[in-house]
Protein backbone atom coordinates (compact mmCIF):
# COMPACT_ATOMS: atom_id res chain seq x y z
CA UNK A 1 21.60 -24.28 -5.96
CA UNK A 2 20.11 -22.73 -8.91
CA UNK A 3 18.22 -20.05 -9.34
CA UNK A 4 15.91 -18.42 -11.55
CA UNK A 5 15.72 -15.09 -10.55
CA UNK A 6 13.37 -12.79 -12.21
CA UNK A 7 13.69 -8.72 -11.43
CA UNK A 8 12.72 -5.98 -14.33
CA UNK A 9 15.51 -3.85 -13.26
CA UNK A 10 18.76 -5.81 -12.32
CA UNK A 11 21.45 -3.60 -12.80
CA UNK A 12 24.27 -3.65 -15.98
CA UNK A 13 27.68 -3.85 -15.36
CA UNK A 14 28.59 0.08 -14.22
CA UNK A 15 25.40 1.40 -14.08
CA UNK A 16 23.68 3.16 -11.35
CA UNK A 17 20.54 2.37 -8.81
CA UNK A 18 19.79 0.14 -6.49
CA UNK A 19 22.00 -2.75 -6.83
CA UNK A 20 20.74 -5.32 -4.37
CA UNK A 21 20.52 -8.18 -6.43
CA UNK A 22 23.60 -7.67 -8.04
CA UNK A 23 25.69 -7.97 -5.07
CA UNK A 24 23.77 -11.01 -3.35
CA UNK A 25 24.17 -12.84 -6.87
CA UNK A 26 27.63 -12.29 -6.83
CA UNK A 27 28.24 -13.27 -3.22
CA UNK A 28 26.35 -16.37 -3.92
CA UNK A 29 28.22 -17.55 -7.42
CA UNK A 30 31.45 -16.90 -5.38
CA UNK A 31 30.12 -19.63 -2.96
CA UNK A 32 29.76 -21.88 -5.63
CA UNK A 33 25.77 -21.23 -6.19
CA UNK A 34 24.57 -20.53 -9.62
CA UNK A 35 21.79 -17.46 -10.60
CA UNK A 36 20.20 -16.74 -14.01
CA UNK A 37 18.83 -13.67 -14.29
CA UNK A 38 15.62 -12.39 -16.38
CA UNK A 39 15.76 -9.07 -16.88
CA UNK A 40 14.69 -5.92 -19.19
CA UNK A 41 16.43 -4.05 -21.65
CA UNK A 42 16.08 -0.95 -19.77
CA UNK A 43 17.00 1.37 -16.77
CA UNK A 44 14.18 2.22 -13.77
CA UNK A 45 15.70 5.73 -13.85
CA UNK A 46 14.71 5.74 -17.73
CA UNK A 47 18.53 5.24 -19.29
CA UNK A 48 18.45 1.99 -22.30
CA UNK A 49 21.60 1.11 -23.57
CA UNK A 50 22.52 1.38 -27.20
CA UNK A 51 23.56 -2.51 -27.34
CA UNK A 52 20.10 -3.28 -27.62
CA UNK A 53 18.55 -1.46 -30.60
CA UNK A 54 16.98 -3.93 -32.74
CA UNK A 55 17.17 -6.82 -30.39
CA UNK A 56 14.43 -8.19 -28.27
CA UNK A 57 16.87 -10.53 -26.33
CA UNK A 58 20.41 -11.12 -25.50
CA UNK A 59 22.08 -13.25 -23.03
CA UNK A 60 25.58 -12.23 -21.09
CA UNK A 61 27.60 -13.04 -18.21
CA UNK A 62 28.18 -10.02 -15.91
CA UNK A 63 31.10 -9.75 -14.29
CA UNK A 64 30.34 -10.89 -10.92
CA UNK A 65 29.71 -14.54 -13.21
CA UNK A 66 26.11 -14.15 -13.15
CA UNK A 67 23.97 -15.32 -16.28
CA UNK A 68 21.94 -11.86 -17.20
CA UNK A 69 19.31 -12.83 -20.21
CA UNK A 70 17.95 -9.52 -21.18
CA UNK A 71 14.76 -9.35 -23.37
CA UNK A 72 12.77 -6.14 -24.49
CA UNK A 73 10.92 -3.38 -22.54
CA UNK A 74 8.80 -0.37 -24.11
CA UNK A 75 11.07 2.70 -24.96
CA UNK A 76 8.05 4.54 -24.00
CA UNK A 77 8.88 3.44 -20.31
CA UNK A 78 9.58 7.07 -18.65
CA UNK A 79 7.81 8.91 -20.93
CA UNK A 80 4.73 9.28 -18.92
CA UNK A 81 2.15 6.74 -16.70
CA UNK A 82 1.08 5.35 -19.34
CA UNK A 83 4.19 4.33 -21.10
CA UNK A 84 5.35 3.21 -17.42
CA UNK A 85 2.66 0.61 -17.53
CA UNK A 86 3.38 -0.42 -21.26
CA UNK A 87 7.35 -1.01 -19.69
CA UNK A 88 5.82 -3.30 -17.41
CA UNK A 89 3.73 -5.11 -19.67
CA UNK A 90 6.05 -5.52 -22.33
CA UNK A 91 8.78 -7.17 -20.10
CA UNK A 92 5.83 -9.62 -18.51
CA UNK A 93 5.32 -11.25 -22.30
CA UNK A 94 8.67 -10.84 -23.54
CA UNK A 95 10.54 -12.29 -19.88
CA UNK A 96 8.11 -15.34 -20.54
CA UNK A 97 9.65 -15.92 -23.72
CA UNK A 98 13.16 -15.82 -22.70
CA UNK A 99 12.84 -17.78 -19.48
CA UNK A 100 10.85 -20.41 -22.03
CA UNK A 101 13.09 -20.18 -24.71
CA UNK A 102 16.36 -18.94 -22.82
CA UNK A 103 16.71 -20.18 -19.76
CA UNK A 104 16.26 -23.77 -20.37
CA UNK A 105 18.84 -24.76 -17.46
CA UNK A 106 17.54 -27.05 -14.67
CA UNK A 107 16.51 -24.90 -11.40
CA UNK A 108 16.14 -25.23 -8.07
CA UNK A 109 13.78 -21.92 -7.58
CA UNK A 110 12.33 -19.06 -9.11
CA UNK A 111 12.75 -15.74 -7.25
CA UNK A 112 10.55 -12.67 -7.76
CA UNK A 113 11.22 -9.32 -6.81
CA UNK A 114 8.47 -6.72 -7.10
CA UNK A 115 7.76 -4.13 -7.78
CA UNK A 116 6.43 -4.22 -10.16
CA UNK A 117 3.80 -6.80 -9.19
CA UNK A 118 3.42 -7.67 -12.91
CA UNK A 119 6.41 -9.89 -12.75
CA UNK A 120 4.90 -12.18 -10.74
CA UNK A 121 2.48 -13.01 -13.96
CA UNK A 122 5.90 -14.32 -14.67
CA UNK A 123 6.81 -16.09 -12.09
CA UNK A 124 3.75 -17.78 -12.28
CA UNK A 125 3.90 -19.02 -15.71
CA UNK A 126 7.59 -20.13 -15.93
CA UNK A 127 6.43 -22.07 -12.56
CA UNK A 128 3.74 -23.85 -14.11
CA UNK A 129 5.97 -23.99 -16.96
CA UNK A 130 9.36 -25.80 -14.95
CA UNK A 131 7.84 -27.20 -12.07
CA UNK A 132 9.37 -25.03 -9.52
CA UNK A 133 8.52 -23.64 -6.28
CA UNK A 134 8.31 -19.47 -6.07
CA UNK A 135 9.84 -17.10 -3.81
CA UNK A 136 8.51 -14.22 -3.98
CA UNK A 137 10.44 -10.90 -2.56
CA UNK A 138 8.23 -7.79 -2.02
CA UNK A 139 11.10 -4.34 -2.16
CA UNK A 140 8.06 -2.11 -2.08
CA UNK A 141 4.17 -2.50 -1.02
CA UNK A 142 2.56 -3.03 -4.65
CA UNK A 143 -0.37 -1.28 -5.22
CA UNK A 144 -0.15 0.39 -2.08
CA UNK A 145 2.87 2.96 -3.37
CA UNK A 146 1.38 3.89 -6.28
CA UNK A 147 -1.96 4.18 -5.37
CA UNK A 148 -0.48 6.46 -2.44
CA UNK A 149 1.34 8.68 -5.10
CA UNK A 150 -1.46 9.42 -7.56
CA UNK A 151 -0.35 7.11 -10.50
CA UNK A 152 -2.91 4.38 -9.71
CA UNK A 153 -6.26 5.74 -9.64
CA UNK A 154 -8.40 3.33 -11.62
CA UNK A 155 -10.78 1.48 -9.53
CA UNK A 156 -10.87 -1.36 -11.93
CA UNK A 157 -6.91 -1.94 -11.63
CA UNK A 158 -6.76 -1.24 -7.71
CA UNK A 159 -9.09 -3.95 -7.53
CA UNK A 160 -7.13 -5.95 -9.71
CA UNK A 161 -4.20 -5.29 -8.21
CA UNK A 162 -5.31 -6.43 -4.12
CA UNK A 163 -6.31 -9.67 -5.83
CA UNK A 164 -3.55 -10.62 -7.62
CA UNK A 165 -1.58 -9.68 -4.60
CA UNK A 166 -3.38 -11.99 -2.49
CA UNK A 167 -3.31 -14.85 -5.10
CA UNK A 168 0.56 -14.47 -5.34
CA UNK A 169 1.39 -15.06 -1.66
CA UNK A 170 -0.85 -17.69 -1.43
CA UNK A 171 1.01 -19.37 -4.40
CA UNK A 172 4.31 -18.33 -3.17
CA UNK A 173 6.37 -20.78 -1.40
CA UNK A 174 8.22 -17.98 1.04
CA UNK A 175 7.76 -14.54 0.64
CA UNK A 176 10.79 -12.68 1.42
CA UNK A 177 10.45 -8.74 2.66
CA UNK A 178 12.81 -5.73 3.34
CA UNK A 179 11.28 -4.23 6.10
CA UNK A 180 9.38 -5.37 9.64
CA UNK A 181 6.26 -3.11 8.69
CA UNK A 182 5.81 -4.78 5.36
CA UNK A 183 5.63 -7.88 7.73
CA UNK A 184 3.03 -6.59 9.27
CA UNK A 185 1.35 -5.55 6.58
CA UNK A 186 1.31 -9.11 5.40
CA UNK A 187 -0.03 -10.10 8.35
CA UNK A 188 -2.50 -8.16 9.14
CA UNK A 189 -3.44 -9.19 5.02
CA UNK A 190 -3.69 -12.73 6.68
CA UNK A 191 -0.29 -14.12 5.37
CA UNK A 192 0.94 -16.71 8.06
CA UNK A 193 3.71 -15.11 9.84
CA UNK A 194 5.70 -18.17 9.21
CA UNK A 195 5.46 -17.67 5.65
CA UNK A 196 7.27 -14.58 6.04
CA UNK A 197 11.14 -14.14 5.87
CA UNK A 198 13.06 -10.58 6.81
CA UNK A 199 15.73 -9.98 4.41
CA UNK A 200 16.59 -5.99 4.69
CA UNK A 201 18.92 -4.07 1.94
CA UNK A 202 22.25 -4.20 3.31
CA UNK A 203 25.21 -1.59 3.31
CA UNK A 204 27.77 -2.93 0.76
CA UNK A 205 31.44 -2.26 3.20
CA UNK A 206 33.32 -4.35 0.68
CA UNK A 207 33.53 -1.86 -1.43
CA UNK A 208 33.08 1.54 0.88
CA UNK A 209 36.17 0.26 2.99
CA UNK A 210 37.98 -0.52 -0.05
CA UNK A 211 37.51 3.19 -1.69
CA UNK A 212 38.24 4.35 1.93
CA UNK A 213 41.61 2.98 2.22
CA UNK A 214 43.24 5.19 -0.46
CA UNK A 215 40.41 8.22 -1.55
CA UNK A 216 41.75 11.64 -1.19
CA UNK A 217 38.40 13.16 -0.38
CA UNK A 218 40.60 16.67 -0.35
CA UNK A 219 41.49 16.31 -3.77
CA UNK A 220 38.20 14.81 -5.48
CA UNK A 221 36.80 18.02 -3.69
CA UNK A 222 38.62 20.41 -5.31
CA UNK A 223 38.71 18.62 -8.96
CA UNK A 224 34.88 18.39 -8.90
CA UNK A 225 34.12 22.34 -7.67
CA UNK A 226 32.92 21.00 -4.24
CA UNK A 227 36.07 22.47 -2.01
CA UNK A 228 34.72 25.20 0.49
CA UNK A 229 30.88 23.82 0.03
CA UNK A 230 28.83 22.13 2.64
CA UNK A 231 27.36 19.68 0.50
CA UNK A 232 24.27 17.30 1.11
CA UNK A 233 24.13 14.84 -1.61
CA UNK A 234 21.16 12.71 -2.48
CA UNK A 235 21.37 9.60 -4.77
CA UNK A 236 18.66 7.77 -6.69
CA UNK A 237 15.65 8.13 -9.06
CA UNK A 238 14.14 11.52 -9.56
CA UNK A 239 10.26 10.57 -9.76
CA UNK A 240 7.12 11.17 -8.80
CA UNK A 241 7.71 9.46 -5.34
CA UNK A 242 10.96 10.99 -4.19
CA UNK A 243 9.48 14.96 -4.28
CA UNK A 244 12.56 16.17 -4.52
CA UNK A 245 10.97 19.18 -5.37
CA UNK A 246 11.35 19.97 -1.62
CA UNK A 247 15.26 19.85 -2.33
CA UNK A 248 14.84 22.98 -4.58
CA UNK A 249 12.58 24.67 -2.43
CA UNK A 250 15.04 23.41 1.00
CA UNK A 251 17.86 25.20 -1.58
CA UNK A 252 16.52 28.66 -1.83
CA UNK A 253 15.92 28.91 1.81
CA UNK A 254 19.51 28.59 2.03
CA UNK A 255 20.84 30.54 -0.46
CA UNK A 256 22.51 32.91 1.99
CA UNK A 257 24.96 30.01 3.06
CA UNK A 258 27.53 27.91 1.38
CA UNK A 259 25.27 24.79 1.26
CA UNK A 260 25.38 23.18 -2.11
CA UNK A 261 22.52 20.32 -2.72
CA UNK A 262 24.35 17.68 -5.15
CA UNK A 263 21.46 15.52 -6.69
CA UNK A 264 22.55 12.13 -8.91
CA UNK A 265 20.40 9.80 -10.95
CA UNK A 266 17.44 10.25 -13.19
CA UNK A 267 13.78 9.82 -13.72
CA UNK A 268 10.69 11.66 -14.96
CA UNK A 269 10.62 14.11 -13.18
CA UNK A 270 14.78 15.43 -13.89
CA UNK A 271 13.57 17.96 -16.55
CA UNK A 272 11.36 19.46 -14.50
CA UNK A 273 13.39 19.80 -11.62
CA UNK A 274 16.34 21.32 -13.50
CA UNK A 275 13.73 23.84 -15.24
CA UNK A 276 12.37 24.62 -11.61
CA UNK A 277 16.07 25.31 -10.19
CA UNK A 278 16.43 27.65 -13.31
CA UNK A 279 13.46 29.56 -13.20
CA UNK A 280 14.40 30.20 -9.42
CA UNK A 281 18.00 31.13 -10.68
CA UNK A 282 19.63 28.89 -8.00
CA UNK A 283 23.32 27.90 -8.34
CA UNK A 284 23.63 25.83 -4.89
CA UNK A 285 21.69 23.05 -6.79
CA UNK A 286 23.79 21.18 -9.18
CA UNK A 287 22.60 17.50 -10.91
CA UNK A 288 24.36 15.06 -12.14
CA UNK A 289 23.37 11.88 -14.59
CA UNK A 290 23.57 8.53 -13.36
CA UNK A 291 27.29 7.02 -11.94
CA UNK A 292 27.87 3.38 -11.31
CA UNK A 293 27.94 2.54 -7.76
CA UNK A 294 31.87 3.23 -7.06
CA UNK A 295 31.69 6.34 -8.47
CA UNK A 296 29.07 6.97 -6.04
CA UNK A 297 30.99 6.37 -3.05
CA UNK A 298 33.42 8.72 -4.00
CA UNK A 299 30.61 11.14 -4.08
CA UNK A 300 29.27 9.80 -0.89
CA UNK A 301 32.74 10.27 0.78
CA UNK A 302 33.30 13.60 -0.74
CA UNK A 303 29.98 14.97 1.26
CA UNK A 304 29.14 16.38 4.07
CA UNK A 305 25.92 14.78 4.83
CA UNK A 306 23.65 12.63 2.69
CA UNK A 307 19.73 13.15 2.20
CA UNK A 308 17.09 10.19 1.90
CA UNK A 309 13.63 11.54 0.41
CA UNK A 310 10.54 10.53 -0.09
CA UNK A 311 6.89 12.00 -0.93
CA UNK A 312 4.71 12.36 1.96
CA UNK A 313 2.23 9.36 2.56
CA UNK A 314 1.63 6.63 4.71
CA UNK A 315 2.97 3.89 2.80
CA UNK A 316 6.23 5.14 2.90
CA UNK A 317 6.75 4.80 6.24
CA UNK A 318 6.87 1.34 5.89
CA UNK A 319 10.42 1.88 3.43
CA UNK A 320 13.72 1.41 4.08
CA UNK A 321 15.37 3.60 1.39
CA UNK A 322 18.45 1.75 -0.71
CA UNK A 323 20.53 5.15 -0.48
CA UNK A 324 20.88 4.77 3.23
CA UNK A 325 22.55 1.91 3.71
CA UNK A 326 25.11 3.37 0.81
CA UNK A 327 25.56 6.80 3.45
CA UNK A 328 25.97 4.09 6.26
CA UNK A 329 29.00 2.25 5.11
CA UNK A 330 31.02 5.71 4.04
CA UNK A 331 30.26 6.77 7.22
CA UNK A 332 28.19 10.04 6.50
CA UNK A 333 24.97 10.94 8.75
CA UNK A 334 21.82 11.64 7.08
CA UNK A 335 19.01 13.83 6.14
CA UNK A 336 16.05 11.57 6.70
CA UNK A 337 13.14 13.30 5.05
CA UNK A 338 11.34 10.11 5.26
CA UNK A 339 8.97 9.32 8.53
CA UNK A 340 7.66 5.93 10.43
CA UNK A 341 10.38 2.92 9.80
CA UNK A 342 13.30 4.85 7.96
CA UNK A 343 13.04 7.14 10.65
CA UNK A 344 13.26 5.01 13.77
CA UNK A 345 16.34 3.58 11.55
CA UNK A 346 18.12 6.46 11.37
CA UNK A 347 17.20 7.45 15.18
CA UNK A 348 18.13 4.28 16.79
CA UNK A 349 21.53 4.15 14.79
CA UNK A 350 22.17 7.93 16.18
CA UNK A 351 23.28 8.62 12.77
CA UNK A 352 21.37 11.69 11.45
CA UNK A 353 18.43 13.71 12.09
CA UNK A 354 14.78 13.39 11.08
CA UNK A 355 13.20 15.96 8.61
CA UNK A 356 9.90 16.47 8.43
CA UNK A 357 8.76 15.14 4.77
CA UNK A 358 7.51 18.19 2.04
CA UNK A 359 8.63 21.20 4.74
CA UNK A 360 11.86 22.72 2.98
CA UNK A 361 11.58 24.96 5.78
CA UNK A 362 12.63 21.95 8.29
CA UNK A 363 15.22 20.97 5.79
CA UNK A 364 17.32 23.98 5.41
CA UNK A 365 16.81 24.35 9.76
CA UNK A 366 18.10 20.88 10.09
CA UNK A 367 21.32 21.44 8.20
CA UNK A 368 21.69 24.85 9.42
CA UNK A 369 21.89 23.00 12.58
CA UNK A 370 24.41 20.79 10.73
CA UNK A 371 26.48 23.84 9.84
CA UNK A 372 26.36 24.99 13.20
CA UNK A 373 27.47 22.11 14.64
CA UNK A 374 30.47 20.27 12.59
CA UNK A 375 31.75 18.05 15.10
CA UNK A 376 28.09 16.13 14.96
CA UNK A 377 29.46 14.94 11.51
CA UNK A 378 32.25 12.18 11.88
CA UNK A 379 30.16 10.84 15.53
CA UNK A 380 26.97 10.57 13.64
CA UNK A 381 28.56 9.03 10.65
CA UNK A 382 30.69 6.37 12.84
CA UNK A 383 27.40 5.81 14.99
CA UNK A 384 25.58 4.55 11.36
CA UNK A 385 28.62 2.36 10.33
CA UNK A 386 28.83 0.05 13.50
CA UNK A 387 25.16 -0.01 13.68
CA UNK A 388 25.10 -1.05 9.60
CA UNK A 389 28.15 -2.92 10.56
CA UNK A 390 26.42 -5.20 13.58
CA UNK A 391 22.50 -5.29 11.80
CA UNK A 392 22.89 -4.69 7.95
CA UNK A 393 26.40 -5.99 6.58
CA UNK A 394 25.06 -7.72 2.94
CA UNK A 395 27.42 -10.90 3.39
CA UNK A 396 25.45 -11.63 6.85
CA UNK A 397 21.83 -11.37 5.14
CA UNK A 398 23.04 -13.15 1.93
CA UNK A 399 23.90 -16.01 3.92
CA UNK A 400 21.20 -15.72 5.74
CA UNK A 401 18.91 -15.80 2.40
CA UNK A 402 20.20 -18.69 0.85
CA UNK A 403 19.40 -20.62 3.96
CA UNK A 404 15.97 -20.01 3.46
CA UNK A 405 16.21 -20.70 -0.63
CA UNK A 406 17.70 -23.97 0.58
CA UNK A 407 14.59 -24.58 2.87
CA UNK A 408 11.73 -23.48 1.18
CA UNK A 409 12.92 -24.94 -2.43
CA UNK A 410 12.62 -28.56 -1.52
């Protein structure tokens, strides 16, 4: 097959995030598929590489063999709401373009991943456009999340937003999802459950078992000032709707300890944070920018425990956070500050502990447990590997999607 796969945020060669698309479009071009990708000139975490100033598209194969046609997104994306919207908006006219006047291969599909919902306007176009049938993925309820985390608040656009929803899935062919509850959601939306495929994010072992095999965690401990420390580490975007304000506060409670809170990635909110761990005069908080995914591992392996957080709301608990999967396969039990779904995850894999979301005061209690208890550590963290292993290994569910592509495209 080939297909047309639009997502805002598909990852560059060595850079950091969640990098689901760019492993299942490499596992599928290594069984002989083909993907072209549109996606922006621009980083969900904020970062924009220098190789695009001045140009509004350019067109490169990645090197899992995947064609990547990049075309322009606002700089003023994570500058504030407002510019976040203008980011979305600019990629919806200017991915149009390039899937018009770029992508002129012959497809089998186009694939849509939201958020944000916008690139289904798209999706839609280059359908009516090419002729071809849309799958649509849904990674996070759209508007739900962002109505739940104060950045939606006109009535006007929520309105909007539940009806374009709606006409989406009824024009998609298959809508794909990453979690049961957003299933449900559907459902209970009145999407036919039939109409509905499970596709979860995956733990990548490929490359956890290959860094295993020869990683001196001893050693990357020492050279990066972590030796001695008990260190939880949390990975991803530092927003509005990870909170990870609760980190800081989590980090003073346990500044009479040798806890050190490791934070890596970016977003709007990393200034603040940093200014917030400074004004407290903290030094068991340390941040770090953005690493690509290997590098991360290494991190990962060099832990002691690894933290998933979100804000507080409802629609969260419908989430299954990328990061987790990543703490799965390198074998490290987690800090699940994240309730409903993510939770029973965690619980039913025996691989962590549940923290009650926005209460630092549970967070430093639960990993004083932690400290209290070492030999919980390598049980918990072999507990999430099978169970990632047996439900959640990415070459399984890749193969798994394509069989539906192959259905649902004819």
């Amino acid at each position: 097959m080939h297909i047309l796969l639009i997502h805002q945020f598909f990852l560059e060669d060595g850079e950091g995030g969640g990098s689901r698309w760019n492993e299942m479009s490499r596992i599928w071009v290594r069984e002989g598929h083909q993907v072209t990708v549109l996606a922006g000139m621009g980083h969900y975490m904020g970062c924009k590489s220098e190789e695009y100033k001045g140009q509004y598209f350019f067109r490169k194969i990645n090197s899992g063999h995947v064609t990547v046609i990049r075309s322009y997104v606002s700089y003023d994306y994570n500058r504030s709401i407002s510019g976040r919207l203008r980011g979305y908006l600019s990629f919806t006219f200017s991915s149009i373009w390039a899937g018009i006047f770029y992508a002129k291969d012959r497809y089998d599909v186009i694939l849509v991943t939201s958020p944000p919902l916008f690139t289904a306007i798209s999706a839609i176009v280059l359908s009516w456009f090419k002729h071809l049938p849309i799958v649509m993925e849904i990674r996070d309820l759209w508007p739900e999340s962002v109505i739940d985390t104060g950045i939606l608040t006109n009535r006007f656009l929520i309105k909007f937003s539940y009806r374009f929803e709606k006409y989406i899935c009824k024009k998609a062919r298959l809508i794909s999802v990453l979690t049961p509850a957003f299933r449900d959601v559907l459902i209970r939306k009145g999407i036919a459950a039939e109409k509905i495929a499970l596709i979860p994010n995956a733990a990548d072992f490929y490359l956890s078992e290959k860094i295993m095999a020869d990683f001196d965690v001893n050693a990357f401990r020492y050279e990066h000032n972590l030796a001695g420390k008990f260190v939880i580490l949390y990975v991803g975007a530092h927003g509005v709707a990870n909170h990870l304000v609760q980190m800081i506060q989590a980090a003073e409670l346990l500044k009479d300890t040798n806890a050190l809170f490791l934070l890596i990635g970016d977003g709007m909110q990393k200034e603040m944070l940093i200014q917030e761990v400074m004004k407290r005069d903290l030094a068991n908080i340390r941040f770090l920018d953005t690493v690509d995914k290997s590098e991360v591992f290494k991190y990962i392996l060099a832990s002691n425990m690894g933290a998933s957080v979100l804000k507080k709301t409802e629609t969260f608990k419908t989430v299954y956070s990328n990061k987790t999967f990543d703490y799965f396969s390198c074998k490290k039990p987690i800090l699940m500050a994240i309730d409903g779904i993510s939770r029973k995850l965690v619980e039913d894999a025996c691989a962590g502990i549940f923290v009650e979301p926005e209460n630092p005061e549970d967070f430093a209690e639960k990993i004083r447990f932690y400290m209290q208890n070492p030999d919980l550590l390598p049980i918990q963290g072999e507990n999430g590997y099978r169970y990632a292993k047996t439900h959640f290994d990415r070459e399984a569910l890749s193969e798994k999607y394509m069989g539906y592509l192959k259905s649902y495209a004819k």
